[in-house]
Every structure is written in structure tokens, then in C-alpha cells.
Protein backbone atom coordinates (compact mmCIF):
# COMPACT_ATOMS: atom_id res chain seq x y z
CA UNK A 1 -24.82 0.15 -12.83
CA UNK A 2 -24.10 -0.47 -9.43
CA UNK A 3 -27.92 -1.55 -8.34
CA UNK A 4 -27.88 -3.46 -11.00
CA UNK A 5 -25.18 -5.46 -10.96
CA UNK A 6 -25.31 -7.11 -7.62
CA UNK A 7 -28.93 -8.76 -7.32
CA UNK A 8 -31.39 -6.97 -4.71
CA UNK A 9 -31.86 -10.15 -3.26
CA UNK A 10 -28.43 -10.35 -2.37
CA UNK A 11 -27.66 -7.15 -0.85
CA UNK A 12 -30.90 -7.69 1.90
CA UNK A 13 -29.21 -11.49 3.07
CA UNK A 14 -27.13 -11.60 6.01
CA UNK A 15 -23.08 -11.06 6.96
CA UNK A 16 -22.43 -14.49 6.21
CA UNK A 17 -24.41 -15.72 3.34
CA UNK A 18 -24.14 -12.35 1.91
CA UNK A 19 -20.38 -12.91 1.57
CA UNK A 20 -20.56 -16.46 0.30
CA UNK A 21 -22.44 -15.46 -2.61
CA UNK A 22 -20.51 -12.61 -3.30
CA UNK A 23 -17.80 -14.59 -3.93
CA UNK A 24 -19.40 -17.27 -5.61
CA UNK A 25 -20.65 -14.12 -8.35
CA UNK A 26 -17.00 -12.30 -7.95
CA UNK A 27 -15.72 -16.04 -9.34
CA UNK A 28 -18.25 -16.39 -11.96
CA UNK A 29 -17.09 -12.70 -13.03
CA UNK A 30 -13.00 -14.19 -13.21
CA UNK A 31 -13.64 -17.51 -14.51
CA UNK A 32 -10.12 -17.08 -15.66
CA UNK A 33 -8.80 -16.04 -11.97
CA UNK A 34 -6.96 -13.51 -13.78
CA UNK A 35 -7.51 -11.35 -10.58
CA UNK A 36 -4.45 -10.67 -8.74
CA UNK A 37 -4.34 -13.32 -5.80
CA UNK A 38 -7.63 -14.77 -7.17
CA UNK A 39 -5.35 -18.22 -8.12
CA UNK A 40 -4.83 -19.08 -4.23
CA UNK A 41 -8.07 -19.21 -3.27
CA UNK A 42 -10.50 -19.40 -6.05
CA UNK A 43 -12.97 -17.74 -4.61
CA UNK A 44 -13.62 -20.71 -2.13
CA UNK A 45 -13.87 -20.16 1.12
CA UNK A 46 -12.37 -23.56 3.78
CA UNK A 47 -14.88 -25.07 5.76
CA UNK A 48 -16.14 -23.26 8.72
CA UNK A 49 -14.42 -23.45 12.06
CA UNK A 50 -15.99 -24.29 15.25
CA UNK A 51 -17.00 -21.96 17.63
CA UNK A 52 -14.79 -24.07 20.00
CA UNK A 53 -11.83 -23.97 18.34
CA UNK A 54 -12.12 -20.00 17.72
CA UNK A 55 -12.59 -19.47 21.92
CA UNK A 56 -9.40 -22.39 22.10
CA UNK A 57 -7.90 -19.78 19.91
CA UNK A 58 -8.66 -16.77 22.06
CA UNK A 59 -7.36 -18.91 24.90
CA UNK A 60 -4.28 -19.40 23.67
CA UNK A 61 -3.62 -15.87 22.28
CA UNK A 62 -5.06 -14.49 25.19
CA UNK A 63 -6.86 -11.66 23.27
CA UNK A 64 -10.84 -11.59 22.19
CA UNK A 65 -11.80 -11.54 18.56
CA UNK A 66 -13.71 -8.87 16.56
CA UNK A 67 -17.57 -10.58 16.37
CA UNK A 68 -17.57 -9.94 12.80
CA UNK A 69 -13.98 -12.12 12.75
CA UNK A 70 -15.54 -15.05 14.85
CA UNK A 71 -18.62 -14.97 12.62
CA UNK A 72 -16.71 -15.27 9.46
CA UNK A 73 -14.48 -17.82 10.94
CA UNK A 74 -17.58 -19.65 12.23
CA UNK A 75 -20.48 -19.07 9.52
CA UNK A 76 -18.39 -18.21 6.35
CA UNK A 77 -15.19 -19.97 6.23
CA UNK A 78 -12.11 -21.05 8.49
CA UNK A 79 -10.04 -19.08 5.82
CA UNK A 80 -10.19 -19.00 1.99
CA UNK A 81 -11.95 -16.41 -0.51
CA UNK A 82 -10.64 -12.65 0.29
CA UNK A 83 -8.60 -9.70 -0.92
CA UNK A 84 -5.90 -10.36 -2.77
CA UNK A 85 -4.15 -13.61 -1.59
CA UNK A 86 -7.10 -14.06 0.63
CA UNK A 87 -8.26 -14.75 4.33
CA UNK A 88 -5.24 -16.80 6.13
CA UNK A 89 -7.03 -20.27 8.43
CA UNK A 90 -7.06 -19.84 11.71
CA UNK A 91 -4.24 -21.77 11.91
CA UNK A 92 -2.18 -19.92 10.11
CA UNK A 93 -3.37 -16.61 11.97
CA UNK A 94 -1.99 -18.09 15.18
CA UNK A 95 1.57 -18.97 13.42
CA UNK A 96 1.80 -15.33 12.36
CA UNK A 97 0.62 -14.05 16.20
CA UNK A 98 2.79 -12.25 17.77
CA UNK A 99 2.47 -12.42 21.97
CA UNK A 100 3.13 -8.76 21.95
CA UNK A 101 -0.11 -7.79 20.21
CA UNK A 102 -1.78 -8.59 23.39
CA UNK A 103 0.54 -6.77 25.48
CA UNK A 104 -1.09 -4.09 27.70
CA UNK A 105 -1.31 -0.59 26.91
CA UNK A 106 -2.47 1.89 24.07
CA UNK A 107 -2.92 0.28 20.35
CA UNK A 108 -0.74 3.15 17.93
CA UNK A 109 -4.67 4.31 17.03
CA UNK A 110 -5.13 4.91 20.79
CA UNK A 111 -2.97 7.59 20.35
CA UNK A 112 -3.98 11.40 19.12
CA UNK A 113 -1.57 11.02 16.15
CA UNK A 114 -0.75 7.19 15.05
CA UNK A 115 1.17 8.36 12.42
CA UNK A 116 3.64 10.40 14.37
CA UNK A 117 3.71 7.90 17.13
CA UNK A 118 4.25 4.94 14.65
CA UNK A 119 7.23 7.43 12.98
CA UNK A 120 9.18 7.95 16.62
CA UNK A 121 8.81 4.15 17.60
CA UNK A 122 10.05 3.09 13.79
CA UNK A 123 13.26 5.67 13.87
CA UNK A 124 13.98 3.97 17.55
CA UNK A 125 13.47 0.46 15.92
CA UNK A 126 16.06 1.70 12.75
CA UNK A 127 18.54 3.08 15.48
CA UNK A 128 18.78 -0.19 17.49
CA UNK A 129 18.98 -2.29 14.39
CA UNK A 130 22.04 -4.46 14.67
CA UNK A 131 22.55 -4.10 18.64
CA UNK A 132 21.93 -6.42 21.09
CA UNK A 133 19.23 -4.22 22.57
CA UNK A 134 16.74 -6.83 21.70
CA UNK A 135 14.50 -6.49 24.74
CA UNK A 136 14.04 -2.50 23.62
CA UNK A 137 13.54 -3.53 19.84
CA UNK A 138 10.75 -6.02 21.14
CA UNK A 139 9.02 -3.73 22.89
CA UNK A 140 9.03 -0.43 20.54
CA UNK A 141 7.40 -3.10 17.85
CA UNK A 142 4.88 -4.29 20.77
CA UNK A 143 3.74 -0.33 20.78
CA UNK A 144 3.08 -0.13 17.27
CA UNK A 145 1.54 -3.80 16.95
CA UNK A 146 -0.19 -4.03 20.03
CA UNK A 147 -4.13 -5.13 19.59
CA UNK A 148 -3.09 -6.22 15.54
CA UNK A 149 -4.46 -10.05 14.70
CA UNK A 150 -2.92 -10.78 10.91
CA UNK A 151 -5.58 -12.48 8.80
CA UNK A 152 -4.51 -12.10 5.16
CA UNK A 153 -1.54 -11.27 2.64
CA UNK A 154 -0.71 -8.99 -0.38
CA UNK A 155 1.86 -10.51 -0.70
CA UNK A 156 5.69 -9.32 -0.40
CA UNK A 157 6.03 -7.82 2.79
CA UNK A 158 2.19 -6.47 3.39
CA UNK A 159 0.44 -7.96 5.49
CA UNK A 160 -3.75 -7.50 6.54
CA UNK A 161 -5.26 -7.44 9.98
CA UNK A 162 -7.90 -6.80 11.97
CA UNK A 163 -7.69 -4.47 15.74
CA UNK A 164 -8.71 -6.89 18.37
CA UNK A 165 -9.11 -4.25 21.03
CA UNK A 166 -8.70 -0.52 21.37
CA UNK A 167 -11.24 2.51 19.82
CA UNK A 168 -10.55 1.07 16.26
CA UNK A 169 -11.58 -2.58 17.63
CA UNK A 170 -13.20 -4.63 14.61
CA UNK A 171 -11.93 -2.46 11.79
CA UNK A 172 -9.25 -3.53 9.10
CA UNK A 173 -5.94 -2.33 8.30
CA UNK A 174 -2.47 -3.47 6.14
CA UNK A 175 0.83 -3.07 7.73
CA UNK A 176 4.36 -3.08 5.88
CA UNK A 177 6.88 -4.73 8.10
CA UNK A 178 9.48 -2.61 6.23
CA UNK A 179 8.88 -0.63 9.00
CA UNK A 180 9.96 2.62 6.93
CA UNK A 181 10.42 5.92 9.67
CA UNK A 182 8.30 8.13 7.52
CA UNK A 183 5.24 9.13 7.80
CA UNK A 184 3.47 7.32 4.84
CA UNK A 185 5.64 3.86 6.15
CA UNK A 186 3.08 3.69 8.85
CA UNK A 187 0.16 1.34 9.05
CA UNK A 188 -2.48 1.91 7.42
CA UNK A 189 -5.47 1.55 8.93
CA UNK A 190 -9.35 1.86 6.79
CA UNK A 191 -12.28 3.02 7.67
CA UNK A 192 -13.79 -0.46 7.13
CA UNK A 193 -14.67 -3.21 8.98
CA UNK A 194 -14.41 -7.03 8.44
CA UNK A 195 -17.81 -6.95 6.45
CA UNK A 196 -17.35 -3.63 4.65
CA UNK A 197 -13.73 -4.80 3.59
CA UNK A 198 -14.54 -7.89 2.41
CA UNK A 199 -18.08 -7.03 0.25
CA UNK A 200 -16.18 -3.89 -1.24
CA UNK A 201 -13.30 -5.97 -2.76
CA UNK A 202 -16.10 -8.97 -4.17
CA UNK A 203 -18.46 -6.23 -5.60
CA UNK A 204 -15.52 -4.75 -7.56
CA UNK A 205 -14.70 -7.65 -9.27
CA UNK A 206 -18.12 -8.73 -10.41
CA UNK A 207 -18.68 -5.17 -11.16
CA UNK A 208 -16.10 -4.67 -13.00
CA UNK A 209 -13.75 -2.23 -11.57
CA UNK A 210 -10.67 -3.51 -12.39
CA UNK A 211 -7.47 -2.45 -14.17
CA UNK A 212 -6.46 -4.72 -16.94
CA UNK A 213 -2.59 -5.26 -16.55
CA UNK A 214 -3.23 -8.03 -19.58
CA UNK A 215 -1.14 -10.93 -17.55
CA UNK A 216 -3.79 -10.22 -14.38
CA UNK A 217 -5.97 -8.10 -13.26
CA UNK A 218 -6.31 -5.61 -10.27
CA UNK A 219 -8.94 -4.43 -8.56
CA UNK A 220 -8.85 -0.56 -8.90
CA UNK A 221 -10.00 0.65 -5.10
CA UNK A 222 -10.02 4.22 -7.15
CA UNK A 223 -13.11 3.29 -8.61
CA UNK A 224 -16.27 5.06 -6.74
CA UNK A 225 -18.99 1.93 -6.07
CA UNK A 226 -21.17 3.68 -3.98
CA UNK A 227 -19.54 2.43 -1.13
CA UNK A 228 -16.40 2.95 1.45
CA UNK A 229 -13.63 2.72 -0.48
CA UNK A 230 -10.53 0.14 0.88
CA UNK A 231 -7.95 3.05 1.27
CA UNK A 232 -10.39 5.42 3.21
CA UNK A 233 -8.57 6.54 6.14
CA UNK A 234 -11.02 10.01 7.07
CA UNK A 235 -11.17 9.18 10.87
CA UNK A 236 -7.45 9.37 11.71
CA UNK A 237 -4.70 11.53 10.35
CA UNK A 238 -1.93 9.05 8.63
CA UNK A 239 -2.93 10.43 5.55
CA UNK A 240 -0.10 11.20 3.07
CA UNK A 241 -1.91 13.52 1.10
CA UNK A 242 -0.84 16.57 2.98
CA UNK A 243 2.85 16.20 2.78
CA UNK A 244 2.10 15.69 -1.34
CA UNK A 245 1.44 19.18 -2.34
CA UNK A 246 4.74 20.11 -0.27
CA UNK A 247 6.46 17.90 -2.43
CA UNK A 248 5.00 17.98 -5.67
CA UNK A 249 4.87 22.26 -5.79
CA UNK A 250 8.73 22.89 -5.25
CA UNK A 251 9.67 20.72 -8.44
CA UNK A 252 7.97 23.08 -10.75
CA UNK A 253 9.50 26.08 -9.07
CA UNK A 254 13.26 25.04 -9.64
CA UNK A 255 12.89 24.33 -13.40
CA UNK A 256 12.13 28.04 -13.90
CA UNK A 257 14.29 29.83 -11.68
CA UNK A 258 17.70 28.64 -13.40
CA UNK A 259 16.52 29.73 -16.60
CA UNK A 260 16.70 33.42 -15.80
CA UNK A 261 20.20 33.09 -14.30
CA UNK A 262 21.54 32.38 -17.75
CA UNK A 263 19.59 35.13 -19.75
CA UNK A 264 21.38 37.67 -18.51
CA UNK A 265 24.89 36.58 -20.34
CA UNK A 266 23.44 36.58 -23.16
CA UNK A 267 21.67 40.00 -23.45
CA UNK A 268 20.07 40.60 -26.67
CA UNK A 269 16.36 39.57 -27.22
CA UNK A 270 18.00 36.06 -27.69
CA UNK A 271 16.63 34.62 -24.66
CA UNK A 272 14.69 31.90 -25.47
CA UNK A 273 18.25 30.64 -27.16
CA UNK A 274 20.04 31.11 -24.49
CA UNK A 275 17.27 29.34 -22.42
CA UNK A 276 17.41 26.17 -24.11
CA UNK A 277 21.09 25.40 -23.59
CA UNK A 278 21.95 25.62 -19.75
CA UNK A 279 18.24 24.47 -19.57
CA UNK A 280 18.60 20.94 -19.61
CA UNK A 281 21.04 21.02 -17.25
CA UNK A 282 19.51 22.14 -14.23
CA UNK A 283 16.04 20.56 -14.92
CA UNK A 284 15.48 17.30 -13.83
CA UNK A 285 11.98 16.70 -15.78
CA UNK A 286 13.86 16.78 -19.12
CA UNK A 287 16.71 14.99 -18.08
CA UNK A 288 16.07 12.36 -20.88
CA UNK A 289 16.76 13.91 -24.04
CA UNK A 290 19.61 16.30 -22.20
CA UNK A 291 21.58 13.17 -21.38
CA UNK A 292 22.02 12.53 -24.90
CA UNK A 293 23.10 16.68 -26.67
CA UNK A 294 25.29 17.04 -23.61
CA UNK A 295 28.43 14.56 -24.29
CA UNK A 296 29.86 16.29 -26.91
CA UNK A 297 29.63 19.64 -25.37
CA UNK A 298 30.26 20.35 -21.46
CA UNK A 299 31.63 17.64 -20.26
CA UNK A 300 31.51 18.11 -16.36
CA UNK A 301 27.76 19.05 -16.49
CA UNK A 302 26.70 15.34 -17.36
CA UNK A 303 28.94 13.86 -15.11
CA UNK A 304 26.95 16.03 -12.38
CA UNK A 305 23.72 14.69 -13.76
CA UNK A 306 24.46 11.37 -13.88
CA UNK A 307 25.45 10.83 -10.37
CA UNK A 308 22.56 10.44 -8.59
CA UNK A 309 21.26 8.42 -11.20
CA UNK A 310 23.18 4.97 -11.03
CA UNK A 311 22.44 5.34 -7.21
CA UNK A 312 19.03 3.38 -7.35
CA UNK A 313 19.89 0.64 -9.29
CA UNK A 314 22.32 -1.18 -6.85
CA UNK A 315 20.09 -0.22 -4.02
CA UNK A 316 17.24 -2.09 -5.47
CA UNK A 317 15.96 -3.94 -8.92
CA UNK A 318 12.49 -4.20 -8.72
CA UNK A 319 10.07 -6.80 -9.57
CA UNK A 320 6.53 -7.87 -10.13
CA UNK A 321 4.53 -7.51 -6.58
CA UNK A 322 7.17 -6.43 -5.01
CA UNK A 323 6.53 -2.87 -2.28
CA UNK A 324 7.56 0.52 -3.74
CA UNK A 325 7.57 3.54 -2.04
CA UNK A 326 7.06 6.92 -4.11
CA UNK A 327 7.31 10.26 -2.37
CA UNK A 328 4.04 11.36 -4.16
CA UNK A 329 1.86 8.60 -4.55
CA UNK A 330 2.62 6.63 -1.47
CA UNK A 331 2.56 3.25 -1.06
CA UNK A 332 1.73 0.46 -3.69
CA UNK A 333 2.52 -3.01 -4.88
CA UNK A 334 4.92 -3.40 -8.84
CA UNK A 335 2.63 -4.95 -10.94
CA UNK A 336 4.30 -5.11 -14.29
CA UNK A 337 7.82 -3.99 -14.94
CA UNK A 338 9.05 -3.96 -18.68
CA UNK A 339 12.48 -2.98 -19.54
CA UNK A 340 13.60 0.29 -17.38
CA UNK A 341 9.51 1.16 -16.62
CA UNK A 342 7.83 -0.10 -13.48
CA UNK A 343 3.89 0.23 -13.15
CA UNK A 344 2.52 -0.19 -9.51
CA UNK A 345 -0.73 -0.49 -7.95
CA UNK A 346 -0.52 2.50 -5.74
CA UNK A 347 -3.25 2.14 -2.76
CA UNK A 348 -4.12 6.24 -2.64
CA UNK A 349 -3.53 6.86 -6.74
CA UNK A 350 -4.33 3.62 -8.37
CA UNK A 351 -2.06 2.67 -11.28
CA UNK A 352 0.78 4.88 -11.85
CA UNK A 353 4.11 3.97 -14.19
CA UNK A 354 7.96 5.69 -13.36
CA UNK A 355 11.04 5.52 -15.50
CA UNK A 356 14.38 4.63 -13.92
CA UNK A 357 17.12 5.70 -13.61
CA UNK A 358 15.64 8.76 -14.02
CA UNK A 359 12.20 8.62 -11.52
CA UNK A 360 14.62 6.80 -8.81
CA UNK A 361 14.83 10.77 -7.19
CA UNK A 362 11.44 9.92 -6.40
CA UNK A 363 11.41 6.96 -4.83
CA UNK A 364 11.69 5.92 -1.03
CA UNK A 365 14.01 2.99 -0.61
């Protein structure tokens, strides 16, 4: 399917007209732009930049651009046709530049761990919040956006960009400027580059491998294309996937355990009976239909339950494309939210849907 889709004569052109026709077949694929983000730029790329106005550019920023970046800007388009709200002018790249990504010193991927490195600068950044230390703030966000030129948006408070200089120089990442102090808060940075980034979200589309939300579409980066995949992140280790088993194997273990504390009262060989009754009070997963025997029976036991649950609700109402944070599947954009259910667009898991109140344990405000 995949050879066949994308015409040979396509794949053997060049960077740049390679990624103008792409497009051009990604928008005869959503005629409708019912692709998220697709309805900014219509798959149309702005007319090209000069080669004098991108070294201006470097002038002014005093940082060198990614040849990949300076041959889009040049060759393909000064901005336009990209993933998801697409590639920002680079005009508007220079009103999002920030003088401290050309500061000197390490980028955060200079260092052996990013991730940790990106958590201890973010926890400094959360501790100086609302002081007048703003010289400190300024710098700690330097360290962690040092070498980072922003060239596109998904929107809410991610934001795409390209490293300018360091080992990772030329490949493509998204940053949250939530700045969260945990580990899967940090920037994320893929094992793509400007190229790779940009064909792999185009071939999707015309390709087909999106998820159907019925109001838009998504591309679904879950989807195997024969290709690098936008989420890959193999080279460094800010993956979240090893804290998830940590988290996701201790909430099976404490639904059994207090069942057997209970069976003991009752004796006799009626322990399943005895089971079901304190059961829905320690276990979260069937909190549900628990919340609804309970009232007429014990009442301090739903009072208990109920507690943490109203908690999420004033912290936070979400909405569509909005960021959530889940402590399993990681970061991802709200894509449809109907009633007290929320599906998101989950970068590492693809489309996942929660309940609230009762999946707020779950999330990461």
C-alpha cells in the first residue's frame, strides 16, 4: 500500500520539489481540509524567501540555520503547508525568537540526560515563579532553550522547532512551554529532521493514516508507513515509557489486596459475598457503579471516595485542542470532549478517551 500510494516518480525528486508535491497530493487527499490544522494553510506553501533575507535573518538572530531550514525557506516556501497548523514565515519565526537560544553553552541534548537536566532547570524555574529573581528565571529557560529556532504550532501551548546548533543540529522537536517539572514535561525532541518530519506527516494524509474524529481528522503518527515515525525519540533517553510500567503495575495490585482483609470477618465459604461489599470501596477502577449502592448504606465511606474527585474540576475544564497530561500515556492534544469524556491525541499512544471525575487521579495538571 505504501509503494503504491505515493508515485515512484515522486519519491526519486529532490528535498524541495519532493515536498511541494507532497502537499499538493496530501491536499487532493483532504479536499475537505478536514485535517486538523489543514484550514490555516491549505496545503499551500508562501512564496519562497530570498536567500538574502534568510542570511539578514541569521544576522540579526545571530545564530546559523539548519541547511535543510534555509532550503525550505528558500526553494519550498517562506512558510505555509506543514504539520498541523503549519510552517510559521520567517517573519513570524523571528517574532517568536528568543535572544537566549543563541546564548553560549550546552543545548539540554548536549547533555548525557536532557530529560533530567530539563527536570532540575524546570523545578528551579517553578521555585522562582513569582519572585523578582528574573535575571535567574531568564537564564535557567536560556539552558533548556538554548540552540531552539520555533518554526510551527500545534496549537495551545506546543510549539515546533528545529536545533540550530549542538549534536542534534538540523533535527526537529515540540516543546510545551507549560514547562511541567516531570520528566515526560520535557521537550521532546524526534529522531527526524526537517525533510523526514515534513514528508512523514504529507504521506500520512494522502495515505490515509488518519483517525476520523468525524468534526476533523488527525493524523495517527501510530500508524507504521515504512518510515520514521514523528514521536521516535530512540537516540536520547526522555522517553516516558519506562516510568509507565511503574505506574500502570501498582494499580492492579491494590484492587486485590483489600479484598482479603475483609474475608476473614466473615468466615464461612461466603467469601466471594463478603468480597463484593467492602470491594467497591477500596477500588478505584469500579468506582462508578459503587458511587451509586453506597448512599444508602455507609455513609462515611463515600464521603472518602468522593473527595479527591471534585478536586480536578476547579483545577481545570478542558477543551477541544487544549494540552493534557496523563501519567500513562504522556503527552497529547483534547480533540473531542462530549459531556464528562475527553478523547486526546496522545503523541506516544495515539487516541485514547478518560472519564472525569473519575480518570482526574490520572491526570497531570
Amino acid at each position: 500500500m505504501f509503494l503504491n500510494a505515493i508515485p515512484p516518480e515522486v519519491e526519486r525528486l529532490g528535498f524541495a520539489e519532493k515536498i511541494k508535491e507532497l502537499a499538493r497530493l496530501a491536499g487532493e487527499a483532504d479536499p475537505g481540509l478536514k485535517v486538523f490544522g489543514s484550514g490555516k494553510h491549505k496545503y499551500r506553501f508562501n512564496p519562497a524567501a530570498s536567500l538574502d533575507e534568510v542570511r539578514d535573518f541569521e544576522s540579526k538572530v545571530g545564530m546559523k540555520l539548519p541547511e535543510d531550514y534555509v532550503t525550505f525557506l528558500t526553494q519550498v516556501g517562506n512558510g505555509g503547508a506543514g504539520v498541523d497548523y503549519g510552517m510559521y514565515s520567517i517573519q513570524e519565526a523571528f517574532r517568536s525568537f528568543d535572544s537566549q537560544a543563541a546564548s553560549e553553552g550546552l543545548t539540554l541534548y548536549d547533555y548525557d540526560d536532557p530529560v533530567a537536566e530539563y527536570v532540575k532547570k524546570a523545578k528551579m524555574i517553578d521555585q522562582l515563579d513569582g519572585t523578582d529573581k528574573s535575571e535567574e528565571m531568564d537564564s535557567l529557560y536560556a539552558d533548556i532553550t538554548r540552540g531552539m529556532l520555533f518554526i510551527g504550532t500545534a496549537g495551545c501551548t506546543y510549539d515546533y522547532f528545529i536545533m540550530c546548533k549542538g549534536r542534534f543540529a538540523g533535527k526537529v522537536g515540540i516543546m510545551d512551554w507549560n514547562m511541567m517539572p516531570e520528566r515526560n514535561g520535557s521537550p521532546i525532541m524526534y529522531d527526524l529532521t526537517l525533510p523526514e518530519f515534513l514528508e512523514d506527516y504529507f504521506k500520512r494524509i494522502i495515505i490515509g493514516k488518519l483517525i476520523d474524529y468525524s468534526t476533523f481528522k488527525s493524523v495517527n503518527f501510530t500508524a507504521d508507513i515504512r518510515t520514521k515515525r514523528r514521536a521516535i525519540r530512540d537516540e536520547l533517553p526522555n522517553t516516558v515509557s519506562a516510568p509507565e510500567p511503574a505506574r500502570s503495575a501498582p494499580e492492579p495490585e491494590p484492587a486485590p489486596t483489600p479484598e482479603p482483609a475483609p474475608v476473614p470477618e466473615p468466615v464461612p465459604t461466603s467469601e466471594p459475598d463478603a468480597a463484593r461489599q467492602p470491594a467497591p470501596d477500596p477500588e478505584p477502577a469500579p468506582s462508578p457503579e459503587p458511587r451509586i449502592t453506597p448512599p444508602p448504606q455507609p455513609s462515611p465511606v463515600p464521603a472518602q471516595q468522593e473527595a479527591p474527585q471534585p478536586e480536578p474540576r476547579p483545577r481545570r475544564i478542558y477543551k477541544r485542542n487544549d494540552f493534557i497530561r496523563h501519567k500513562k500515556y504522556g503527552n497529547g492534544i483534547v480533540t473531542n470532549v462530549v459531556g464528562n469524556i475527553i478523547t486526546a491525541d496522545y503523541f506516544d499512544f495515539g487516541s485514547r478517551s478518560i472519564m472525569l471525575p473519575y480518570d482526574a487521579k490520572d491526570l497531570i495538571e
